[in-house]
N, C-alpha and C. Protein backbone atom coordinates (compact mmCIF):
# COMPACT_ATOMS: atom_id res chain seq x y z
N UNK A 1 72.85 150.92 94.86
CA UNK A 1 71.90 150.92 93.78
C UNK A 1 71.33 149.51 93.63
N UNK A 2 69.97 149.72 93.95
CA UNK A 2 69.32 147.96 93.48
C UNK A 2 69.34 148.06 92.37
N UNK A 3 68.98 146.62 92.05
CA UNK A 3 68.64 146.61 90.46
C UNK A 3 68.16 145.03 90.20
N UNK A 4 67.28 144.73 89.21
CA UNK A 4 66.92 143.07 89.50
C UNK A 4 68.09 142.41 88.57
N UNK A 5 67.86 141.18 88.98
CA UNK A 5 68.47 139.85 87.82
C UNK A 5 67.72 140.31 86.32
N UNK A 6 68.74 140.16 85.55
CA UNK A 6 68.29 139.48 84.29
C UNK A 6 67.55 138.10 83.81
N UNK A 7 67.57 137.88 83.46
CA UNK A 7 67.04 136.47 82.59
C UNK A 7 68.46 135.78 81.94
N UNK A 8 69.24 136.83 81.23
CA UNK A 8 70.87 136.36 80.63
C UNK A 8 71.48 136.20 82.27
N UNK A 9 71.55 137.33 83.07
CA UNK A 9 72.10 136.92 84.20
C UNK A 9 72.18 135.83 84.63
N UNK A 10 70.95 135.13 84.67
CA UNK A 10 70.50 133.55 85.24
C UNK A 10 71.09 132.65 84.48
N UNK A 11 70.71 133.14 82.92
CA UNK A 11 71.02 131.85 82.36
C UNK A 11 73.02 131.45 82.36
N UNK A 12 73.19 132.92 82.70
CA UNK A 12 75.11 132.70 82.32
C UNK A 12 75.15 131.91 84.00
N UNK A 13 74.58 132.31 84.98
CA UNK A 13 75.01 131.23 85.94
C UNK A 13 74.70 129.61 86.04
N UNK A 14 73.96 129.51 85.12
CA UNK A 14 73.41 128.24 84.91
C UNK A 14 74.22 127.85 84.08
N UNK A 15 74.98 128.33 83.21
CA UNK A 15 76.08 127.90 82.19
C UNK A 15 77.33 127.87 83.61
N UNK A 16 77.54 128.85 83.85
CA UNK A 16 78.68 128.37 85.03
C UNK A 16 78.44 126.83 85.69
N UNK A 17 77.27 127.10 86.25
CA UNK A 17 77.20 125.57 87.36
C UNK A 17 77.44 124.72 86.59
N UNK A 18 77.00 124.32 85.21
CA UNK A 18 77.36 123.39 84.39
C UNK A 18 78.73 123.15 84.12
N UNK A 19 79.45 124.07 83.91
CA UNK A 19 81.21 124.37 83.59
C UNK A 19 81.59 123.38 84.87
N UNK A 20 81.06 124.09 85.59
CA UNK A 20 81.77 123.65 87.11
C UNK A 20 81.37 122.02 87.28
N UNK A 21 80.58 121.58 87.30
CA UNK A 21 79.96 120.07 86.93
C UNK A 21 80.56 119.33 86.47
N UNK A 22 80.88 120.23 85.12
CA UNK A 22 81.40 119.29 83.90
C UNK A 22 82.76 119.15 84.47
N UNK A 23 84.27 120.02 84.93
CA UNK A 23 85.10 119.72 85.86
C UNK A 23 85.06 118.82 86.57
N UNK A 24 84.23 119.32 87.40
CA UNK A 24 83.82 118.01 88.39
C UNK A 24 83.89 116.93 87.91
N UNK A 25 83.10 116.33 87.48
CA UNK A 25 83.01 115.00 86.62
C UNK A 25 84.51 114.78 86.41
N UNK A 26 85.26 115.28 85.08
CA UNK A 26 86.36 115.12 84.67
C UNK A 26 87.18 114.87 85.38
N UNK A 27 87.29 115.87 87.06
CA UNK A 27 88.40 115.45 88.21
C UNK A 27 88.18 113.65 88.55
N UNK A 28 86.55 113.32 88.64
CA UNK A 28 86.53 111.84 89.22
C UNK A 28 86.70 110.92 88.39
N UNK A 29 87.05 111.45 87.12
CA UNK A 29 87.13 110.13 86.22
C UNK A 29 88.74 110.40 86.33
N UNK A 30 89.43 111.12 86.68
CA UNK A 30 90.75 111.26 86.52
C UNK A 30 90.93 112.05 87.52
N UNK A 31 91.14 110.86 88.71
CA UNK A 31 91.67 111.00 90.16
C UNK A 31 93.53 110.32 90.04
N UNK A 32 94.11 112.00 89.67
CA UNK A 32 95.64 111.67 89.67
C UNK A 32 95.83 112.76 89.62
N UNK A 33 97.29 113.16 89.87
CA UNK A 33 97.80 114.81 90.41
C UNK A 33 97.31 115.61 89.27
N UNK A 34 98.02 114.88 87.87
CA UNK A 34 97.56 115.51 86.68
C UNK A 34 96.16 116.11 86.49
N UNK A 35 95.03 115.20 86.83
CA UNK A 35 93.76 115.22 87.13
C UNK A 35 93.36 116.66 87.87
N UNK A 36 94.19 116.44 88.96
CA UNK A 36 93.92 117.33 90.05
C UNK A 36 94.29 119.02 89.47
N UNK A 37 95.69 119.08 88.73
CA UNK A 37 96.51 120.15 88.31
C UNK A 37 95.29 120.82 87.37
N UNK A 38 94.73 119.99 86.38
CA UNK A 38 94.18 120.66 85.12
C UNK A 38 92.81 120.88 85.49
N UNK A 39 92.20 120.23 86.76
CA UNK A 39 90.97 120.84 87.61
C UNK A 39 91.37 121.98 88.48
N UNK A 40 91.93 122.40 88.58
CA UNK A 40 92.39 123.59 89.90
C UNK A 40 92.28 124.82 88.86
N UNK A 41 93.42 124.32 87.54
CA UNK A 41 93.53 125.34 86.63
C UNK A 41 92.70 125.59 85.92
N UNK A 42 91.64 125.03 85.31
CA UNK A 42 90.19 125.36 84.78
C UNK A 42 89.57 125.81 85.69
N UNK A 43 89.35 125.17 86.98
CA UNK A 43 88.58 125.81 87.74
C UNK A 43 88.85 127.66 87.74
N UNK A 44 90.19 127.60 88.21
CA UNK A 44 90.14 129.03 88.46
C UNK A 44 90.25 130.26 87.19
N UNK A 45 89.84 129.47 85.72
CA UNK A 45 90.01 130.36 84.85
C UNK A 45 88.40 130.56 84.87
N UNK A 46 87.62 129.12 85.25
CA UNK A 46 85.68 129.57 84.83
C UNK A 46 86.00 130.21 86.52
N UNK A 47 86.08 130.41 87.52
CA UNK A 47 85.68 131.40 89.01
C UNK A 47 85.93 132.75 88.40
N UNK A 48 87.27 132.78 87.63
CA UNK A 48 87.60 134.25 87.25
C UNK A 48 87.24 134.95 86.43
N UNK A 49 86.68 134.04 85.30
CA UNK A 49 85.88 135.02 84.57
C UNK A 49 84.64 135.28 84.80
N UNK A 50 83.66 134.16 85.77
CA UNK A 50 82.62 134.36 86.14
C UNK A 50 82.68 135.77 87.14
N UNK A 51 83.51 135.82 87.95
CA UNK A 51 83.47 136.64 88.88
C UNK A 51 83.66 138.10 88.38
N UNK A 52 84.44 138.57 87.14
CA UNK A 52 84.75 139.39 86.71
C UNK A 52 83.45 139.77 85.45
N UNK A 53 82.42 139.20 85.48
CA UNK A 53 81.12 138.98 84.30
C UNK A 53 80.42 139.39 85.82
N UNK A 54 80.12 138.90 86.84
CA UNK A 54 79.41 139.43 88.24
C UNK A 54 79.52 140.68 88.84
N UNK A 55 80.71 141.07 88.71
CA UNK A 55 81.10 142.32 89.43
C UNK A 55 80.69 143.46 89.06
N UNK A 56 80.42 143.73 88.02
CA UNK A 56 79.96 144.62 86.83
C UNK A 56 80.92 145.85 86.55
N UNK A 57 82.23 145.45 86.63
CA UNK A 57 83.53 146.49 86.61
C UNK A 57 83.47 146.50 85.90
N UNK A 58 83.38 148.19 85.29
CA UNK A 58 83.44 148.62 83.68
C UNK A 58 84.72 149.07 83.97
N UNK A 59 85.24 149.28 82.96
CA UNK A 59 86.32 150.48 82.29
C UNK A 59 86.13 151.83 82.53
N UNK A 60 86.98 152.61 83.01
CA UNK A 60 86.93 153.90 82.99
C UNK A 60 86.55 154.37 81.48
N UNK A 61 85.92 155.17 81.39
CA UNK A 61 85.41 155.83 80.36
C UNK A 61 85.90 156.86 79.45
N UNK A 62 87.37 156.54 79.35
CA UNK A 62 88.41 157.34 78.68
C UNK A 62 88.56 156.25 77.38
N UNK A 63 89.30 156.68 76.32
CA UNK A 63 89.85 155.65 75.13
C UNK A 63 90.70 155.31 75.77
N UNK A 64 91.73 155.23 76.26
CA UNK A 64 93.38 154.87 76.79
C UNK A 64 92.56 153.69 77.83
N UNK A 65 91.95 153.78 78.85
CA UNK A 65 91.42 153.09 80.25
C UNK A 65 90.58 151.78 79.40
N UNK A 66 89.74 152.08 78.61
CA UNK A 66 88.99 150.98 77.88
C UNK A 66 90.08 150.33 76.97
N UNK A 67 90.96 150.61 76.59
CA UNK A 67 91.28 150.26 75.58
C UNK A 67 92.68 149.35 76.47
N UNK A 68 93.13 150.24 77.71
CA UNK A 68 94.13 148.79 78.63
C UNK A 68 93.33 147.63 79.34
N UNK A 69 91.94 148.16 79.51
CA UNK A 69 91.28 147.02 79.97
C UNK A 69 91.07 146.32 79.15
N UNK A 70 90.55 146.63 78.15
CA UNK A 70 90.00 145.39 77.18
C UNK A 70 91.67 144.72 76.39
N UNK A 71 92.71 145.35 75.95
CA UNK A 71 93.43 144.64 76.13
C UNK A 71 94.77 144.10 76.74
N UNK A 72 94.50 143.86 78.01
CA UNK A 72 95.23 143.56 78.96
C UNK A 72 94.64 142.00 79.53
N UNK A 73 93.49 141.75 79.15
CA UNK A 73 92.82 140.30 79.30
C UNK A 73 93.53 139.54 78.26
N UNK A 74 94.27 140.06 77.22
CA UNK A 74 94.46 138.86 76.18
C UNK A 74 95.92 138.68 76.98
N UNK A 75 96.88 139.11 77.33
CA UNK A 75 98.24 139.13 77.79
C UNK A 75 98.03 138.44 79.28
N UNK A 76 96.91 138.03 79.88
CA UNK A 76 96.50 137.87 81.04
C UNK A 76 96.04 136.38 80.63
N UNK A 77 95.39 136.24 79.92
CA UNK A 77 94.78 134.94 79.41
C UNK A 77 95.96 133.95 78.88
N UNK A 78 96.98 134.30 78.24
CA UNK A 78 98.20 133.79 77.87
C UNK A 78 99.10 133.32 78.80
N UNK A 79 98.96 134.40 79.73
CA UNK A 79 99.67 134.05 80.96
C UNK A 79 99.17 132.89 82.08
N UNK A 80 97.86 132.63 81.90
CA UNK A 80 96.98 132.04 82.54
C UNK A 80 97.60 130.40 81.95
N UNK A 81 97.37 130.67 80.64
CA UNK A 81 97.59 129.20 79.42
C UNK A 81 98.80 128.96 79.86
N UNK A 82 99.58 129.80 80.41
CA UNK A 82 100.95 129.52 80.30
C UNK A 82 101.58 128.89 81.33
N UNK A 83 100.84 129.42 82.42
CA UNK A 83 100.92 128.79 83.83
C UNK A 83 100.05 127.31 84.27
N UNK A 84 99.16 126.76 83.30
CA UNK A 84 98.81 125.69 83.01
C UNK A 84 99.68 125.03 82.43
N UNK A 85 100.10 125.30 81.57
CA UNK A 85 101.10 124.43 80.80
C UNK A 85 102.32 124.13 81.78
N UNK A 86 103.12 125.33 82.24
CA UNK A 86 103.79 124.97 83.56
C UNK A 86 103.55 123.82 84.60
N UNK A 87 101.92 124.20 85.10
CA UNK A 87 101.56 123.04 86.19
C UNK A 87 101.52 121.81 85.66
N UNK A 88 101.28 121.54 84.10
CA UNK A 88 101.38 120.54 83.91
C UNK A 88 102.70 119.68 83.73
N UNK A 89 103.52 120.33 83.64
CA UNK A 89 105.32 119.99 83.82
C UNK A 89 105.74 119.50 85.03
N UNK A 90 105.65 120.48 85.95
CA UNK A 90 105.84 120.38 87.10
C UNK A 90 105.41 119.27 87.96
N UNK A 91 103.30 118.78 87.82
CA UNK A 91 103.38 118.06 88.05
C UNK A 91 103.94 116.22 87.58
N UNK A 92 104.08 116.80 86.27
CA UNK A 92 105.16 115.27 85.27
C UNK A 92 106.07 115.37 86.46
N UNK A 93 107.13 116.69 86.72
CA UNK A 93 108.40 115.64 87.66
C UNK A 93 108.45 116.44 88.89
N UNK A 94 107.37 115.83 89.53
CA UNK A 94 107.49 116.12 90.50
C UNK A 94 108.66 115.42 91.70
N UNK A 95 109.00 115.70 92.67
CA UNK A 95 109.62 115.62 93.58
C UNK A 95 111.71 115.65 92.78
N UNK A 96 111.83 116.53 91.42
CA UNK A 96 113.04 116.78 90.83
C UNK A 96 113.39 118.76 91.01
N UNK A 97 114.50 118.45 90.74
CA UNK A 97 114.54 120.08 90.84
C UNK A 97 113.57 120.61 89.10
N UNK A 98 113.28 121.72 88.82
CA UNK A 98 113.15 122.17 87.57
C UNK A 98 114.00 122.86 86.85
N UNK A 99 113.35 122.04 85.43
CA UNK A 99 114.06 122.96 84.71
C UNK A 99 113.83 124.19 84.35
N UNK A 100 115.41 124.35 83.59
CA UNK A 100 115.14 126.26 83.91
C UNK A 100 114.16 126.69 83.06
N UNK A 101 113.80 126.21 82.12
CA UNK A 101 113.05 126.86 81.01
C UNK A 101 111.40 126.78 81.81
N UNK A 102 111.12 125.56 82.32
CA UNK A 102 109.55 125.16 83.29
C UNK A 102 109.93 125.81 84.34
N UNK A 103 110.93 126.47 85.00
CA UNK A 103 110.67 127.39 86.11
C UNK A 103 110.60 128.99 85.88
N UNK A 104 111.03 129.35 84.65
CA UNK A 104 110.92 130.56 83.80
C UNK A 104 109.68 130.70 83.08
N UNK A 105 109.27 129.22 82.98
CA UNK A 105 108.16 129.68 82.48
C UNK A 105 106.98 129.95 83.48
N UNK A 106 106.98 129.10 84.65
CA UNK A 106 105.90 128.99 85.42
C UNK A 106 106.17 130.38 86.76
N UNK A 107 107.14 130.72 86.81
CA UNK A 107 107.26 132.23 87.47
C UNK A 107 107.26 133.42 86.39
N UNK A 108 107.31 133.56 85.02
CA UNK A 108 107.17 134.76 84.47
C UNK A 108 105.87 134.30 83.99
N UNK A 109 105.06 133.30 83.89
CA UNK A 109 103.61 133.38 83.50
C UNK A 109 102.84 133.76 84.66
N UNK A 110 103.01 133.52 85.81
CA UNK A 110 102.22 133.83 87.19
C UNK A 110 102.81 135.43 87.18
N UNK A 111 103.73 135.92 86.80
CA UNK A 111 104.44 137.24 87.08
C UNK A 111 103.48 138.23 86.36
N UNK A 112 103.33 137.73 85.19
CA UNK A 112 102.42 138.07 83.96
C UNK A 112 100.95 138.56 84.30
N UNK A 113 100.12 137.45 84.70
CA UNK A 113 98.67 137.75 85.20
C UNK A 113 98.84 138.56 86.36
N UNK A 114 99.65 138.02 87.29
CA UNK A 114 99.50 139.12 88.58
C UNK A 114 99.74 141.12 88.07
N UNK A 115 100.60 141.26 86.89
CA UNK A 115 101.45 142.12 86.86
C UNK A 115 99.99 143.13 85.61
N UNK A 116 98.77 142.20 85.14
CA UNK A 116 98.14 142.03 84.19
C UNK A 116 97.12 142.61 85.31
N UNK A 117 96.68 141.79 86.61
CA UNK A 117 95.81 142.16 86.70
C UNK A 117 95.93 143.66 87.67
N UNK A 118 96.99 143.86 88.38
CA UNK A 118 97.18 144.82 89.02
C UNK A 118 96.74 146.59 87.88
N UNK A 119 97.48 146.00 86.44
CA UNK A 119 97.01 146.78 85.59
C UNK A 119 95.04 147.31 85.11
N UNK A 120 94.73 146.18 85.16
CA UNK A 120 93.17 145.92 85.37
C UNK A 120 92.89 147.00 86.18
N UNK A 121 93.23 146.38 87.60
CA UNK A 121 92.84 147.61 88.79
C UNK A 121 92.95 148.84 88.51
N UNK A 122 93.39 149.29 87.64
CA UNK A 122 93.94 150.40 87.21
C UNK A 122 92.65 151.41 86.84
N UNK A 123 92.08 150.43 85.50
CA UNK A 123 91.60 151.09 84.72
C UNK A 123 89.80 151.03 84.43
N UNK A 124 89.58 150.21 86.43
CA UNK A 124 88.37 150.10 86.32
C UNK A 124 87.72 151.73 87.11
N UNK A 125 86.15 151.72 87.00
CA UNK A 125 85.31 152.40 87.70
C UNK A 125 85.14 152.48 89.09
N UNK A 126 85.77 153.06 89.98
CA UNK A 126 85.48 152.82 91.35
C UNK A 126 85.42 154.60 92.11
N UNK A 127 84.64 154.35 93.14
CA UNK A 127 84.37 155.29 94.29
C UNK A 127 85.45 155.86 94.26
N UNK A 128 85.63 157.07 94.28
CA UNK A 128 86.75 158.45 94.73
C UNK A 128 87.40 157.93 95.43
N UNK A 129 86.84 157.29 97.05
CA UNK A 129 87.58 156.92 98.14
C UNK A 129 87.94 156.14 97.83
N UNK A 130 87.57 154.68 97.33
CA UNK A 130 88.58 153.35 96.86
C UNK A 130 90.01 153.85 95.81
N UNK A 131 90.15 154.68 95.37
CA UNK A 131 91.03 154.56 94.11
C UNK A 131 92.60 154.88 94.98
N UNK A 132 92.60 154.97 96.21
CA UNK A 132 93.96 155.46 96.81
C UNK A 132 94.52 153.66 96.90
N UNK A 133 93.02 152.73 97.69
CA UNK A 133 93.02 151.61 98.45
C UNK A 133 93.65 150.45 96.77
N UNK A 134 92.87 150.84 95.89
CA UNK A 134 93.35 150.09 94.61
C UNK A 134 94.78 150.15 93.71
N UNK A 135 94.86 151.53 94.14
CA UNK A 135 95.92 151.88 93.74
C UNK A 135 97.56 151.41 94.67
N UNK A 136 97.36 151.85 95.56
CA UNK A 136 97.94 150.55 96.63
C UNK A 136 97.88 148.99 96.33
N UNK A 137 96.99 148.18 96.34
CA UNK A 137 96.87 147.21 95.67
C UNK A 137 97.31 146.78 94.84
N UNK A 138 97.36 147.62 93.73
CA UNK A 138 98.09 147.42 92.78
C UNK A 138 99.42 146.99 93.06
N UNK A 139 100.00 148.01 93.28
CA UNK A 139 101.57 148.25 93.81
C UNK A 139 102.12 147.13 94.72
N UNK A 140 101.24 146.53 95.50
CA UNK A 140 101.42 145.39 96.28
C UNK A 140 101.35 144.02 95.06
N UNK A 141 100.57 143.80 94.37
CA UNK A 141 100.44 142.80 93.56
C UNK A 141 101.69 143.06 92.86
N UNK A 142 101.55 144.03 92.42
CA UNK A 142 102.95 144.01 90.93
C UNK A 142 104.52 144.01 91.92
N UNK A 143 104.75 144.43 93.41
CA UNK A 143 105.43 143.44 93.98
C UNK A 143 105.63 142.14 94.41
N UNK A 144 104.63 141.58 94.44
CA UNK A 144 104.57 140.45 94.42
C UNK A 144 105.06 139.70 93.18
N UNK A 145 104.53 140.28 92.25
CA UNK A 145 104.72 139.14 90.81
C UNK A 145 106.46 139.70 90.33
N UNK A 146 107.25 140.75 91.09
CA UNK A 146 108.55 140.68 90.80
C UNK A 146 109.01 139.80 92.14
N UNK A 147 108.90 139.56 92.89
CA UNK A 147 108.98 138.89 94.11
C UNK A 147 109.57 137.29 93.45
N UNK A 148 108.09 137.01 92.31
CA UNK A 148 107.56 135.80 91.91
C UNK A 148 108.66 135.51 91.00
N UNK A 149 108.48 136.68 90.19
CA UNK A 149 110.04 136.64 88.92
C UNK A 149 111.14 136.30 89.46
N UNK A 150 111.67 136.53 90.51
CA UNK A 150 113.23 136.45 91.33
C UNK A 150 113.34 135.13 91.42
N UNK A 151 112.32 134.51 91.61
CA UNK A 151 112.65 132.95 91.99
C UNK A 151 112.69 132.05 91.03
N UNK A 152 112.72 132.62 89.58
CA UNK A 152 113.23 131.67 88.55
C UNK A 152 114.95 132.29 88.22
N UNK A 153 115.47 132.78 89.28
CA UNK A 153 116.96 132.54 89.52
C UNK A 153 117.78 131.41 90.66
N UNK A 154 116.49 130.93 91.02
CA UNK A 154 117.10 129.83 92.16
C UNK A 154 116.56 128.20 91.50
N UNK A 155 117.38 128.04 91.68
CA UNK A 155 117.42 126.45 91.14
C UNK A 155 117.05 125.43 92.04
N UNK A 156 115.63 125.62 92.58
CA UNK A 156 115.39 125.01 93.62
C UNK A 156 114.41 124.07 93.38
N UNK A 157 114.01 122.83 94.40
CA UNK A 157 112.89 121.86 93.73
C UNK A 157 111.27 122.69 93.47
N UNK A 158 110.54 121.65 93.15
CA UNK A 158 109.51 121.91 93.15
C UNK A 158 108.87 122.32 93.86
N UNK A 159 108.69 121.63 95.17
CA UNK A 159 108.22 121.91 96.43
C UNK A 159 108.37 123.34 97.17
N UNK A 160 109.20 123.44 96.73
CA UNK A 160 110.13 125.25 97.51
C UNK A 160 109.75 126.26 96.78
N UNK A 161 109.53 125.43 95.53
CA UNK A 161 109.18 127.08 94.55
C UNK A 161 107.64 127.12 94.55
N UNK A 162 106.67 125.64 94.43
CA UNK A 162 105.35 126.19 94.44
C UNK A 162 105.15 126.53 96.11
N UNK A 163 105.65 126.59 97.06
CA UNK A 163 105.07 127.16 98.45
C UNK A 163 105.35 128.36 98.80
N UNK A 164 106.35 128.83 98.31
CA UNK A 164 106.99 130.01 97.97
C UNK A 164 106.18 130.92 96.97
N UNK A 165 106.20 130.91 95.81
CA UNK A 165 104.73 130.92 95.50
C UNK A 165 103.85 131.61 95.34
N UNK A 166 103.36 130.62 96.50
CA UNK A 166 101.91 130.22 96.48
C UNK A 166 101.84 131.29 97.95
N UNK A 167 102.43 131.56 98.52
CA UNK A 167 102.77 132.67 99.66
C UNK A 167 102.47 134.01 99.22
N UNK A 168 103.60 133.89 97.90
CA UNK A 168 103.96 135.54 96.93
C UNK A 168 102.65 135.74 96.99
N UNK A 169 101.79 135.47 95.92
CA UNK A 169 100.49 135.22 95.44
C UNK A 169 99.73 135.47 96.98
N UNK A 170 99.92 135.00 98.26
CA UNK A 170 98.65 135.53 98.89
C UNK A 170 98.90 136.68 99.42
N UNK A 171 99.63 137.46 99.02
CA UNK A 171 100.37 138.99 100.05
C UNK A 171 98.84 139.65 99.55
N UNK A 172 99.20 140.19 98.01
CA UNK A 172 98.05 141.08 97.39
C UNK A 172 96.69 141.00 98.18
N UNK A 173 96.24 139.01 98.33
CA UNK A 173 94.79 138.38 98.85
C UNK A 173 94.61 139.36 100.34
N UNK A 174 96.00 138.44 100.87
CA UNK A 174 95.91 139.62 102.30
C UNK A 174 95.77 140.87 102.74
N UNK A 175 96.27 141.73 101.71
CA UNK A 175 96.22 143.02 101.54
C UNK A 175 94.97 143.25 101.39
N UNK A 176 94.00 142.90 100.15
CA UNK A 176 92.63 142.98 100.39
C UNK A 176 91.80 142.73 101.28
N UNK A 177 92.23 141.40 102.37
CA UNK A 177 91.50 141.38 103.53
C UNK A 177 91.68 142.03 104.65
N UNK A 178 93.01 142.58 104.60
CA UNK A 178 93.06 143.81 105.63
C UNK A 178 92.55 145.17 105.11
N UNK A 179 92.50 145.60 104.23
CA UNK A 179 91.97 146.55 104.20
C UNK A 179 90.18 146.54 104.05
N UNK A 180 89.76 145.42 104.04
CA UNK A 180 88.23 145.05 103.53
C UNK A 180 87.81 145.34 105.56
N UNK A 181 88.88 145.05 106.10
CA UNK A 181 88.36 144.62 107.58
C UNK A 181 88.17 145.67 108.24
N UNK A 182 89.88 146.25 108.10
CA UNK A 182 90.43 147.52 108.96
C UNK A 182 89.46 148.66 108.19
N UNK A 183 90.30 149.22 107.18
CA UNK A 183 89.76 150.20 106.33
C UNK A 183 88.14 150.57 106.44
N UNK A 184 87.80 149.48 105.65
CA UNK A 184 86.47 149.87 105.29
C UNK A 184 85.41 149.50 105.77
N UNK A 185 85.67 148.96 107.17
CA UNK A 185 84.93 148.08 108.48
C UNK A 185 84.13 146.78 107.80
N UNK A 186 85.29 146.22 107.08
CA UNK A 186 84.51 144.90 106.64
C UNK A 186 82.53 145.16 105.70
N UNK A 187 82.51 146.52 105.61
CA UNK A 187 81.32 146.32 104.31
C UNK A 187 81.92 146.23 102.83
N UNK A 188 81.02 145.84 101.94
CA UNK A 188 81.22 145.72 100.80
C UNK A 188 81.58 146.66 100.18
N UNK A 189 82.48 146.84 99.34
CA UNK A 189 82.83 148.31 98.49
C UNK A 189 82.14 148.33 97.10
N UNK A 190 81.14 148.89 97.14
CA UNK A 190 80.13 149.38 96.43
C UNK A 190 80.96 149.66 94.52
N UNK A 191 80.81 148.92 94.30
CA UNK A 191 81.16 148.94 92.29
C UNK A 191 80.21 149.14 91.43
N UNK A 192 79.63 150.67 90.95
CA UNK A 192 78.43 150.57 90.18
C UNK A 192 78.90 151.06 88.96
C-alpha cells in the first residue's frame, strides 16, 4: 500500500535528527566511558521509539491486544531507565566483579524489556503468514531474557557478564535475520 509523507511525518523526523545531534554534541563534550554509556543509552531509547512511531504497528483491534500494547511500554520504559541506571554503575567500577544488587539489577532490567517486548510482538497487526514467524520470535526473545536472568546468579566480573549479554540479546536479532533471509527471501514484511 503506497501512501505519501505527512507534513507531521517530516517534522517528527526533523525532531529526531535534532535528538540525535543534540547526543552527539553531548558525547564530544564528554568523551569518557560515562559519556559514552549515557550516549549509547539515549541513543537507543530516541532509535526505538523513532522506529516504533515509523513502522506504523498498530495494536490488534481487540480491548485485551490494545490495552497490552499500550500498557506494556510503561513496564518496558522502566526497564529501559533501569538498565541505564545499571550501565551507569557498571561503568563507575569497571574492571571489579559486581555487585549483587547492580547485577540483579542490570540482568532483570534487560530481562524486563526483552520479556516486554516479545509481549509487544504479540499484540501487534501483522499478515496471517507472519504471525507463526512472530510468534516464534517471541519465544526466542523471552528465552533469551531468562537466559539473561540466570546470569545474575554468577558472580562474575563485568566483562563476562556484559559479553555474555550482549550475545543473549543478539540470538532474538539473529533469529530475525535468518528468517528475513531464509524464510521470506530477504523482502520486506509488509506492516499495514
Amino acid at each position: 500500500m503506497d501512501r505519501s509523507v505527512t507534513f507531521l511525518e517530516l517534522f517528527y523526523d526533523l525532531v529526531y535528527v535534532v535528538l540525535v545531534a543534540q547526543l552527539a554534541h553531548a558525547l564530544a563534550e564528554n568523551v569518557t566511558w560515562e559519556g559514552v554509556a549515557r550516549y549509547a543509552f539515549l541513543f537507543i531509547i530516541v532509535w526505538w521509539v523513532y522506529f516504533d512511531f515509523v513502522s506504523h504497528r498498530k495494536p490488534l483491534a481487540t480491548m485485551s491486544k490494545v490495552s497490552q500494547w499500550f500498557y506494556l511500554h510503561l513496564p518496558m520504559t522502566a526497564g529501559i531507565a533501569a538498565a541505564g541506571a545499571a550501565v551507569f554503575n557498571v561503568v563507575e567500577h569497571s574492571g571489579e566483579l559486581l555487585e549483587a544488587g547492580v547485577r540483579w539489577l542490570l540482568v532483570g532490567s534487560v530481562s524486563l524489556v526483552l520479556v516486554c517486548v516479545a509481549l509487544l510482538m504479540q499484540s501487534i497487526q501483522l499478515p496471517e503468514e507472519h504471525y507463526q514467524l512472530y510468534r516464534r520470535g517471541g519465544l526466542v526473545t523471552i528465552g533469551s531474557a531468562l537466559l539473561i536472568l540466570l546470569l545474575g546468579f554468577f558472580n562474575l566480573s563485568i566483562i563476562p557478564i556484559l559479553i555474555i549479554l550482549a550475545l543473549l540479546m543478539l540470538v532474538p536479532v539473529l533469529y530475525g535475520i535468518i528468517v528475513w533471509i531464509q524464510v521470506l527471501g530477504a523482502e520486506e514484511i509488509p506492516i499495514h
